[in-house]
PDB file of N, CA and C in Angstrom:
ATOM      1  N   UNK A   1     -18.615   2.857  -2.773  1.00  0.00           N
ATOM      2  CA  UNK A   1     -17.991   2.818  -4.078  1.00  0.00           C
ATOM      3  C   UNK A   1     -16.915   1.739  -4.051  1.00  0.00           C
ATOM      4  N   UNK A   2     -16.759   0.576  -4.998  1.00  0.00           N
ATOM      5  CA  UNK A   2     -15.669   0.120  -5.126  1.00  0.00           C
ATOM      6  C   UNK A   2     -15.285   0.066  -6.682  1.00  0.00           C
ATOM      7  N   UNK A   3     -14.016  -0.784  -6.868  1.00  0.00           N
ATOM      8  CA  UNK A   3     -13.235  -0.981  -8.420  1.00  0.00           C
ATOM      9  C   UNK A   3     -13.774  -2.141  -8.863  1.00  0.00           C
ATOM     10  N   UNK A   4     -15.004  -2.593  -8.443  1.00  0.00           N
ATOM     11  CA  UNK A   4     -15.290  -3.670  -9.719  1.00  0.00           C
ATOM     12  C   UNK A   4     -15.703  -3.366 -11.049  1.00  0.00           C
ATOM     13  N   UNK A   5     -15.490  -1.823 -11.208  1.00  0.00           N
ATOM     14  CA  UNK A   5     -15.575  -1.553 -12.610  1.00  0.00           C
ATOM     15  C   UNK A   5     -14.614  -1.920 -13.796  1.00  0.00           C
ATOM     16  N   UNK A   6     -13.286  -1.043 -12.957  1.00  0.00           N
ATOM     17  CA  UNK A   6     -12.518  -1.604 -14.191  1.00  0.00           C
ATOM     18  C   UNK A   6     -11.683  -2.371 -13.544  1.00  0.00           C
ATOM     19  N   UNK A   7     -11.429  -3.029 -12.710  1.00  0.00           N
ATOM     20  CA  UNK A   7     -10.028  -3.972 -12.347  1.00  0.00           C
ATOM     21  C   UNK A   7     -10.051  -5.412 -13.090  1.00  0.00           C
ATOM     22  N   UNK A   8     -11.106  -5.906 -12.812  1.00  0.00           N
ATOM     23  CA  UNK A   8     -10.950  -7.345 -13.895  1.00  0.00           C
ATOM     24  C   UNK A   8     -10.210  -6.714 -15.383  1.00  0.00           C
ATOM     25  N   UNK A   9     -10.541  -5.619 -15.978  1.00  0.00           N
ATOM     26  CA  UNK A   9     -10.491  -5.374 -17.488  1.00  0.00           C
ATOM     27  C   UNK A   9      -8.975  -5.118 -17.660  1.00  0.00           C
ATOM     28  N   UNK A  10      -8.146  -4.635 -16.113  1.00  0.00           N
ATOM     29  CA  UNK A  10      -7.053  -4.229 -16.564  1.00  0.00           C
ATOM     30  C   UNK A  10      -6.206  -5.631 -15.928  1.00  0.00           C
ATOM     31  N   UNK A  11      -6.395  -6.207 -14.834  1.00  0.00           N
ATOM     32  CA  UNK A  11      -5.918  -7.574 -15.009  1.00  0.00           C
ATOM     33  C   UNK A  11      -6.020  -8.551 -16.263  1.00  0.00           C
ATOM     34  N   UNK A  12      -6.855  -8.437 -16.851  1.00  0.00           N
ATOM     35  CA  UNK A  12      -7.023  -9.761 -17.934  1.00  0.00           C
ATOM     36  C   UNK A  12      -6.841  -9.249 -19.389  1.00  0.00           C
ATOM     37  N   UNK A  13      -6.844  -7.868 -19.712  1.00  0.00           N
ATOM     38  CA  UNK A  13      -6.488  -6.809 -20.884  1.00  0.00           C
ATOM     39  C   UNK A  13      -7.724  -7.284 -21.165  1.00  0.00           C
ATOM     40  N   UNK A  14      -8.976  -7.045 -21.005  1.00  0.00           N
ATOM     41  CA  UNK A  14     -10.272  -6.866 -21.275  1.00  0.00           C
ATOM     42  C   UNK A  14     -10.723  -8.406 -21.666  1.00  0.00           C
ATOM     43  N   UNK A  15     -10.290  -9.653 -21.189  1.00  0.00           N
ATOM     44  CA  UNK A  15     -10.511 -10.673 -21.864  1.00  0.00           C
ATOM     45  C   UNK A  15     -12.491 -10.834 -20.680  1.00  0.00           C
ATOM     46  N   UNK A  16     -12.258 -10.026 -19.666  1.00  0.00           N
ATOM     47  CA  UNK A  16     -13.620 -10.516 -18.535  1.00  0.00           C
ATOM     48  C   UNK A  16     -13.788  -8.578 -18.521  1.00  0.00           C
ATOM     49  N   UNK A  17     -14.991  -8.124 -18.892  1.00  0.00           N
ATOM     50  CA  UNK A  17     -15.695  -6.916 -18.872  1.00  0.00           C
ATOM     51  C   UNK A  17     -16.044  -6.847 -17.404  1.00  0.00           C
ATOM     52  N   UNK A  18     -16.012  -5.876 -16.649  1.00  0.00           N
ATOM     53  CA  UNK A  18     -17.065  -5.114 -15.738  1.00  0.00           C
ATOM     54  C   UNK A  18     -18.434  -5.104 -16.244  1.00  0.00           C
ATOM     55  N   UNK A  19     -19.227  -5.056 -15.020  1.00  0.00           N
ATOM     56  CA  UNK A  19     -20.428  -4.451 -15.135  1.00  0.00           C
ATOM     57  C   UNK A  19     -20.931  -4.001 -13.782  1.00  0.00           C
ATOM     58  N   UNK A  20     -21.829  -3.135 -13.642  1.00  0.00           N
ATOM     59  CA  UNK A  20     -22.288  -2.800 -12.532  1.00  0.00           C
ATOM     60  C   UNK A  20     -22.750  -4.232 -11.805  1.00  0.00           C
ATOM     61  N   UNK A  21     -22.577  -3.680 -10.827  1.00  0.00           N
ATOM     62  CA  UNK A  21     -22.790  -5.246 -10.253  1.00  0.00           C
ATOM     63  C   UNK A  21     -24.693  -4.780  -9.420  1.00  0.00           C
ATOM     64  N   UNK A  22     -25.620  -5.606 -10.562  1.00  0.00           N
ATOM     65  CA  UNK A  22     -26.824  -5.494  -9.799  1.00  0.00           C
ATOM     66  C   UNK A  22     -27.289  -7.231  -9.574  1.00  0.00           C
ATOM     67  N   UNK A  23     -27.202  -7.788  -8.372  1.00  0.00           N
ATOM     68  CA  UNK A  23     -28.331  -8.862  -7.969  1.00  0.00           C
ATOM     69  C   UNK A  23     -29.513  -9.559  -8.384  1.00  0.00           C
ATOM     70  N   UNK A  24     -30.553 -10.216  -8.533  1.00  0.00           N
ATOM     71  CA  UNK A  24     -31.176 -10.525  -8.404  1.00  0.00           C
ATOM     72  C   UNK A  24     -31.386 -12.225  -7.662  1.00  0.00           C
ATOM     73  N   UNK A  25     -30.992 -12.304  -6.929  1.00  0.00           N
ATOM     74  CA  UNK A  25     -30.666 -13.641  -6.089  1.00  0.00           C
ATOM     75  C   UNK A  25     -32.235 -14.724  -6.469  1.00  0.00           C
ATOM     76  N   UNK A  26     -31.773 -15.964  -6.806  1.00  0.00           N
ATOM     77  CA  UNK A  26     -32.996 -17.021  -6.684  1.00  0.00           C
ATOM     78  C   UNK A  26     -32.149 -18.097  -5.735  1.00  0.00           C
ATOM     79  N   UNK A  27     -33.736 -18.232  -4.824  1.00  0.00           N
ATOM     80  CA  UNK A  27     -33.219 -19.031  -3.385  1.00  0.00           C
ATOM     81  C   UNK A  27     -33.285 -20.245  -4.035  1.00  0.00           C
ATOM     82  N   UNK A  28     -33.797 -20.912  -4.712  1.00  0.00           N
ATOM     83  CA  UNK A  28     -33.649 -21.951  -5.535  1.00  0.00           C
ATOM     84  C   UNK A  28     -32.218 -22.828  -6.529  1.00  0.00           C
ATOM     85  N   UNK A  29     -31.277 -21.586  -6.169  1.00  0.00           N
ATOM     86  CA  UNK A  29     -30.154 -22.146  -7.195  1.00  0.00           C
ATOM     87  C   UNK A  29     -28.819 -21.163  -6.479  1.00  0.00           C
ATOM     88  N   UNK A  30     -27.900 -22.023  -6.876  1.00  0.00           N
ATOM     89  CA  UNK A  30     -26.601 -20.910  -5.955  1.00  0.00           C
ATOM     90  C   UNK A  30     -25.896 -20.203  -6.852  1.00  0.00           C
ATOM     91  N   UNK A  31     -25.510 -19.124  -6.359  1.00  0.00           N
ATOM     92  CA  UNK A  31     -24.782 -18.303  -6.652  1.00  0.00           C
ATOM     93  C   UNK A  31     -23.263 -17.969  -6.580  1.00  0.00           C
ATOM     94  N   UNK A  32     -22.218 -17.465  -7.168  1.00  0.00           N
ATOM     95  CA  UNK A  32     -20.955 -17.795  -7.260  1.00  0.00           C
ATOM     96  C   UNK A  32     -20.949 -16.080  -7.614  1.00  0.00           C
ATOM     97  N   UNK A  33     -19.826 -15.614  -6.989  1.00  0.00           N
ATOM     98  CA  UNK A  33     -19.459 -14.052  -7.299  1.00  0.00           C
ATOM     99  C   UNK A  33     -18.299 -14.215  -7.041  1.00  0.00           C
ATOM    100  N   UNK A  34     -17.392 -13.134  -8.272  1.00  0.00           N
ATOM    101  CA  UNK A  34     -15.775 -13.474  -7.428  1.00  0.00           C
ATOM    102  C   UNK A  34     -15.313 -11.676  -7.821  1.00  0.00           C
ATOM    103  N   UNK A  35     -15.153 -11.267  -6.550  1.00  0.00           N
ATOM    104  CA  UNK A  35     -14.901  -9.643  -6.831  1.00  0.00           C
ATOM    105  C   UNK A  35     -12.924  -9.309  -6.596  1.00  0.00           C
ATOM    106  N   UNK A  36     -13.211  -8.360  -7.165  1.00  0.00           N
ATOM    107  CA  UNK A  36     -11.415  -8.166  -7.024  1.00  0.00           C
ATOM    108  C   UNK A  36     -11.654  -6.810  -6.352  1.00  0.00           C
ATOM    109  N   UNK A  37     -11.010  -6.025  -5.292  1.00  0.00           N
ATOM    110  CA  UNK A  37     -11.516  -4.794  -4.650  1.00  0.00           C
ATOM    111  C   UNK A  37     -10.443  -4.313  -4.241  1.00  0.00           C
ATOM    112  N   UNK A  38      -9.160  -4.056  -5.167  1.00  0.00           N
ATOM    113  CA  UNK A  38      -7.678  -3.248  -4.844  1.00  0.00           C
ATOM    114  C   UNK A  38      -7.814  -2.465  -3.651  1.00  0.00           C
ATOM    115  N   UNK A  39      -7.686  -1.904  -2.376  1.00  0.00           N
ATOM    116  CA  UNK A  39      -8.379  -0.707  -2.063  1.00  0.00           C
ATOM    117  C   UNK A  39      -6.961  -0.440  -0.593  1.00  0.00           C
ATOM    118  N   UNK A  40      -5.941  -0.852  -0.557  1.00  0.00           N
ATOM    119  CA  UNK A  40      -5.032  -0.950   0.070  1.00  0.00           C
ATOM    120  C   UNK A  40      -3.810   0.366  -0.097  1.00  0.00           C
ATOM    121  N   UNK A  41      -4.026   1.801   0.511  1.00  0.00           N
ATOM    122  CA  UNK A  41      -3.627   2.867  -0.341  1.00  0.00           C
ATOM    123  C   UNK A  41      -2.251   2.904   0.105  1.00  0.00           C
ATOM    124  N   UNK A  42      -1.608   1.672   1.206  1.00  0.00           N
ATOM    125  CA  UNK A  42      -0.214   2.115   1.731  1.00  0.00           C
ATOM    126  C   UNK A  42       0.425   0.448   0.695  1.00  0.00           C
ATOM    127  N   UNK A  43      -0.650  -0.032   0.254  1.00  0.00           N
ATOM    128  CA  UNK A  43       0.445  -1.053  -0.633  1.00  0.00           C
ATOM    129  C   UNK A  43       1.895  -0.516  -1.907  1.00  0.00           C
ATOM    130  N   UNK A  44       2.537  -1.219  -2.078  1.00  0.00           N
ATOM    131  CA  UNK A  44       3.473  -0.947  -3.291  1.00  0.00           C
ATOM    132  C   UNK A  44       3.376  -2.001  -4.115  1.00  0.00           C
ATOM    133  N   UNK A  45       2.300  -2.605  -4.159  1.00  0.00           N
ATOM    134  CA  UNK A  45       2.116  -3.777  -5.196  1.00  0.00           C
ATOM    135  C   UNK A  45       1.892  -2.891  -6.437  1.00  0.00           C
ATOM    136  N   UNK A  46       2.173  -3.706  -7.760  1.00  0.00           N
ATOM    137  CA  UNK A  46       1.681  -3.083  -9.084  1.00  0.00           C
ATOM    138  C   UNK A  46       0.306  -3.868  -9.046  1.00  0.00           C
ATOM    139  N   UNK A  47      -0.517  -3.268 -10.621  1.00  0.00           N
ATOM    140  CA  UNK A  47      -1.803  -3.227 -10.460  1.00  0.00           C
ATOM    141  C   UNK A  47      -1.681  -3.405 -12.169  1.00  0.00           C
ATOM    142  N   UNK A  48      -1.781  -4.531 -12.669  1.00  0.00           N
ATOM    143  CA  UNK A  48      -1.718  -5.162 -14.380  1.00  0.00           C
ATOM    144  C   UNK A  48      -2.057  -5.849 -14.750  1.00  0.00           C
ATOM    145  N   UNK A  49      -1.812  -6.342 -16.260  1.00  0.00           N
ATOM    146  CA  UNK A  49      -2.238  -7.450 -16.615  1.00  0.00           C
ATOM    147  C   UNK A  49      -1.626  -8.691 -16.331  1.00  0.00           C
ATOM    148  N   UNK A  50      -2.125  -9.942 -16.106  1.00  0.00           N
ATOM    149  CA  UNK A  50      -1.394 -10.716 -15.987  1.00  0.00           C
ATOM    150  C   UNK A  50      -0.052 -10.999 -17.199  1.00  0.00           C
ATOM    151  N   UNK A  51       0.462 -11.532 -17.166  1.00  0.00           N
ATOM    152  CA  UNK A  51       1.407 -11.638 -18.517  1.00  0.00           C
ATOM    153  C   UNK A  51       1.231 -12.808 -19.243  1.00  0.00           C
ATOM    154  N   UNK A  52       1.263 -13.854 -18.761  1.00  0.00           N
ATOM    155  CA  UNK A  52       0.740 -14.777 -19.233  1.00  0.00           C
ATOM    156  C   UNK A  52      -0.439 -14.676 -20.123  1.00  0.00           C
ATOM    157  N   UNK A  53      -1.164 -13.447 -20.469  1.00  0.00           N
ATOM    158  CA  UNK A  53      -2.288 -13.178 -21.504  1.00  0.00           C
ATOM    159  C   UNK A  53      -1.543 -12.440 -22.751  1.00  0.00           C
ATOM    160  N   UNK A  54      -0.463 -12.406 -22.629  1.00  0.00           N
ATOM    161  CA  UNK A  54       0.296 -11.198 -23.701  1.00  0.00           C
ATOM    162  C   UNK A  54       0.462 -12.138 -24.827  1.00  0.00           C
ATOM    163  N   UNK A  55       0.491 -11.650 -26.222  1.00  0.00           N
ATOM    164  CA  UNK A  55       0.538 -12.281 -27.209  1.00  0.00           C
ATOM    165  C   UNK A  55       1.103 -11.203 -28.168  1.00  0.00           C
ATOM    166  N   UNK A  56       1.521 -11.871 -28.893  1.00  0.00           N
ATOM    167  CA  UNK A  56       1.916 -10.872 -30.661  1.00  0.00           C
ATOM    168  C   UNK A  56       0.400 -10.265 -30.974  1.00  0.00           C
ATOM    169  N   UNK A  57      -0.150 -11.295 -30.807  1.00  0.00           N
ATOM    170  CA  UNK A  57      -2.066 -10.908 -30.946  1.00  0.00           C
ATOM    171  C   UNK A  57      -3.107 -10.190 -30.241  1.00  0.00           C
ATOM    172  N   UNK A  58      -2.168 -10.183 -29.127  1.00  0.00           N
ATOM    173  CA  UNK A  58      -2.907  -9.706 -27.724  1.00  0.00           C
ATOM    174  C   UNK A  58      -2.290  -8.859 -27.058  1.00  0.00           C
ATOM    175  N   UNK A  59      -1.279  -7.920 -27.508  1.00  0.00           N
ATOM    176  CA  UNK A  59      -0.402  -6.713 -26.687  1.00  0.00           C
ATOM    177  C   UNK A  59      -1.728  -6.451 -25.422  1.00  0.00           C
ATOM    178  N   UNK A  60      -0.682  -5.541 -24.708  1.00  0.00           N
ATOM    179  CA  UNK A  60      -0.760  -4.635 -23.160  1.00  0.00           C
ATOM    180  C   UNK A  60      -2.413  -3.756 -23.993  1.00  0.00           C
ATOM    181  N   UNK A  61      -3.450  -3.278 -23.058  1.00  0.00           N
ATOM    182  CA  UNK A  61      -4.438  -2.393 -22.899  1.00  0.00           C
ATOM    183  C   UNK A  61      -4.129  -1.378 -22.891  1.00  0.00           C
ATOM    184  N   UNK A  62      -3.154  -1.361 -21.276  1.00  0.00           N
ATOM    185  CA  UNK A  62      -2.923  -0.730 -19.853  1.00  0.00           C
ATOM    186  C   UNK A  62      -2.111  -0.742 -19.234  1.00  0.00           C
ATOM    187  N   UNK A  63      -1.572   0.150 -19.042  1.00  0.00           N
ATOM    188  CA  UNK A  63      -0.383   0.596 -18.213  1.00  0.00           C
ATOM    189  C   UNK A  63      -0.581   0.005 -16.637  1.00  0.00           C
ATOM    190  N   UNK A  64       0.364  -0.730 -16.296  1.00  0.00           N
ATOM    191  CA  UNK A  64       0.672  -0.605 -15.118  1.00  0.00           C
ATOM    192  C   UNK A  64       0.749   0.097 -14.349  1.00  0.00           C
ATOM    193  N   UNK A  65       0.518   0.351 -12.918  1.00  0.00           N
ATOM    194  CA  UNK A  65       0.000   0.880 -11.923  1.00  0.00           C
ATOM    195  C   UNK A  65       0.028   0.570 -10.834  1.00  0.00           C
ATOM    196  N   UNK A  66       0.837   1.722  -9.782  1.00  0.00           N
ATOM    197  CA  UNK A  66       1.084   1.128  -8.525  1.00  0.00           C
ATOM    198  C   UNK A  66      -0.828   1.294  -7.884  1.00  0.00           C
ATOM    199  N   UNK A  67      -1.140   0.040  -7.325  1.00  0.00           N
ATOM    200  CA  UNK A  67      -2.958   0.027  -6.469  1.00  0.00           C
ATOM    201  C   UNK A  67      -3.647   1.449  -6.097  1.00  0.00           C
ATOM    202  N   UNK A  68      -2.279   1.970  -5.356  1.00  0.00           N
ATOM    203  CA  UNK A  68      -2.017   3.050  -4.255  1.00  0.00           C
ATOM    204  C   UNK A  68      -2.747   4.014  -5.311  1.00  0.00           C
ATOM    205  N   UNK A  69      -2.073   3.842  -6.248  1.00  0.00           N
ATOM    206  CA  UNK A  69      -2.317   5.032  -7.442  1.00  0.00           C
ATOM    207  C   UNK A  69      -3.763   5.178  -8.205  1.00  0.00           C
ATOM    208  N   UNK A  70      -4.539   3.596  -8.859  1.00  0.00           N
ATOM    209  CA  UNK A  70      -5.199   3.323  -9.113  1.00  0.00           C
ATOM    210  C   UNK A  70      -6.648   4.293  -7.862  1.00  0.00           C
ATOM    211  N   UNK A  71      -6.447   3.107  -7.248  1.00  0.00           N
ATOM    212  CA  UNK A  71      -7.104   3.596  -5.741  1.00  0.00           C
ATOM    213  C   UNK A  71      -7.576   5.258  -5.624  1.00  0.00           C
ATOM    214  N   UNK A  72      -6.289   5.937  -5.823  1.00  0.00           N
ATOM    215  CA  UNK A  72      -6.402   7.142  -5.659  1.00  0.00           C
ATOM    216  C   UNK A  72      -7.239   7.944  -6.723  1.00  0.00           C
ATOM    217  N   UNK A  73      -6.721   7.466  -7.581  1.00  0.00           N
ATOM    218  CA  UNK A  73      -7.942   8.186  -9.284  1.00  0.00           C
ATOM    219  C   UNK A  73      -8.712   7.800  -9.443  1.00  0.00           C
ATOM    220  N   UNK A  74      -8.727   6.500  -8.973  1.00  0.00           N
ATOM    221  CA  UNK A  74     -10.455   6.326  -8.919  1.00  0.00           C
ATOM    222  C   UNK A  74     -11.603   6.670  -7.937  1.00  0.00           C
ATOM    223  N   UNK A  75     -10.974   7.239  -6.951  1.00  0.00           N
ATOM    224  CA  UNK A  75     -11.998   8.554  -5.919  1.00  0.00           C
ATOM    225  C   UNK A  75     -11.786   9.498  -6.279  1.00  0.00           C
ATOM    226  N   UNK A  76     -10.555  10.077  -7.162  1.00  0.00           N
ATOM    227  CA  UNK A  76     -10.727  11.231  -7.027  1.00  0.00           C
ATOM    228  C   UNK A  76     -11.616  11.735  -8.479  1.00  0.00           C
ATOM    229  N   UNK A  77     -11.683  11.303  -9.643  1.00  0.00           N
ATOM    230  CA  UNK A  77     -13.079  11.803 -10.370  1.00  0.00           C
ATOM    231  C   UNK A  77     -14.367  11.557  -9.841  1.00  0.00           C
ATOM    232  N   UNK A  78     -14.415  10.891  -8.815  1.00  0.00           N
ATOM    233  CA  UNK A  78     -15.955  10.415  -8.452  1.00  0.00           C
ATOM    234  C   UNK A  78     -16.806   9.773  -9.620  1.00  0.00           C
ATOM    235  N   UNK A  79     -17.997   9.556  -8.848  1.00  0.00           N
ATOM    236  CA  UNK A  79     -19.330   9.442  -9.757  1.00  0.00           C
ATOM    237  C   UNK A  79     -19.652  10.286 -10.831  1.00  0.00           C
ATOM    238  N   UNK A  80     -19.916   9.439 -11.768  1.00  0.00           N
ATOM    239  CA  UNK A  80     -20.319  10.527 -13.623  1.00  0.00           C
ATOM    240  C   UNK A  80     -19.624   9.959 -13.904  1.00  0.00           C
ATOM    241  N   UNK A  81     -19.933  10.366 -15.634  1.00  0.00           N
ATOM    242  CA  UNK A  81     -19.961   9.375 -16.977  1.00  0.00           C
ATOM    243  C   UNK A  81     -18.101   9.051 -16.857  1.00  0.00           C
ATOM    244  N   UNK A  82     -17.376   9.422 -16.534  1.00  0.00           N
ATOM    245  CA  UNK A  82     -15.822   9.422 -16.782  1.00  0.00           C
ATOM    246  C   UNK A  82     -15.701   8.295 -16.196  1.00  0.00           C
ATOM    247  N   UNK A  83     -14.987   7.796 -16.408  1.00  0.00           N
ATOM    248  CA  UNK A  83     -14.740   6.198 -16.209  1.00  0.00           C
ATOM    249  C   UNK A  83     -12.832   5.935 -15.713  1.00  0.00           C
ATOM    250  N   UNK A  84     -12.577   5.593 -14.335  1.00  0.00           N
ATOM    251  CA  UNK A  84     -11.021   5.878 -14.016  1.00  0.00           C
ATOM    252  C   UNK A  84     -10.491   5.009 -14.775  1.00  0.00           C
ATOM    253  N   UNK A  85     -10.737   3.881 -15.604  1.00  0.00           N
ATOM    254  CA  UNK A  85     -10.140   2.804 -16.226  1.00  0.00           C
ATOM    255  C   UNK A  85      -9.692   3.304 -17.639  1.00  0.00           C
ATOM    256  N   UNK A  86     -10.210   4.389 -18.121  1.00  0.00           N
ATOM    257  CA  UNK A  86      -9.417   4.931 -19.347  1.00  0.00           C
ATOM    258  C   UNK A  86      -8.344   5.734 -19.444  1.00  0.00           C
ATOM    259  N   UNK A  87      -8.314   6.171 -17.947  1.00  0.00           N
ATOM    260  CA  UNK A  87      -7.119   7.132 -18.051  1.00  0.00           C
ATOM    261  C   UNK A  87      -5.995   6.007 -18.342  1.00  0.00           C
ATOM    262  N   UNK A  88      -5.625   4.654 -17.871  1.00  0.00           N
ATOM    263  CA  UNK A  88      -4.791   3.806 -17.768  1.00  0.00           C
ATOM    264  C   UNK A  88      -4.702   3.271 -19.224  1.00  0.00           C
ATOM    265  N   UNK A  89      -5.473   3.222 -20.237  1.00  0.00           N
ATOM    266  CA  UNK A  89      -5.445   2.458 -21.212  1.00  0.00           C
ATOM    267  C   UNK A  89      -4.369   2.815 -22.519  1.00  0.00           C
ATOM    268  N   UNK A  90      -3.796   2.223 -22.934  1.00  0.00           N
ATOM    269  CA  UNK A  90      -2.674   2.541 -23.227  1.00  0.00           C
ATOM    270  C   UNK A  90      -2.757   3.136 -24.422  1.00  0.00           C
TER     271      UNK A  90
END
């Protein structure tokens, strides 16, 4: 299990969506993936949007969040339809 579900959405206030991440590789052409995978449960870093995306037009999603914390709610509902990225949404 990792957070490439919702971490791009709460870094960028939804400007780059998640998706399950499924493959299909062609050996013919290259490929570029760029994953973000918080998963550090003794960090004290926060866990947000950048700011530089904030606007009169574009307020906050999502609450800020120490990783540690993130990290933690997002194992602890597990797998099924609940999604840990809404509990954060503001």
């Amino acid at each position: 299990m990792s957070l490439e579900v919702g971490s791009p959405m709460i870094i960028s206030n939804d400007k780059f969506r998640s998706v399950e991440h499924r493959v299909v590789a062609q050996s013919s052409r290259p490929r570029v993936s760029i994953a973000c995978f918080p998963n550090n449960l003794a960090s004290t870093r926060m866990f947000g949007l950048i700011k530089e995306l904030l606007s009169d037009d574009s307020p906050a999603l999502y609450r800020e969040t120490l990783v540690k914390d993130y990290v933690e709610h997002y194992y602890s509902i597990g797998l099924g339809p609940k999604k840990a990225i809404n509990d954060f949404r503001l």
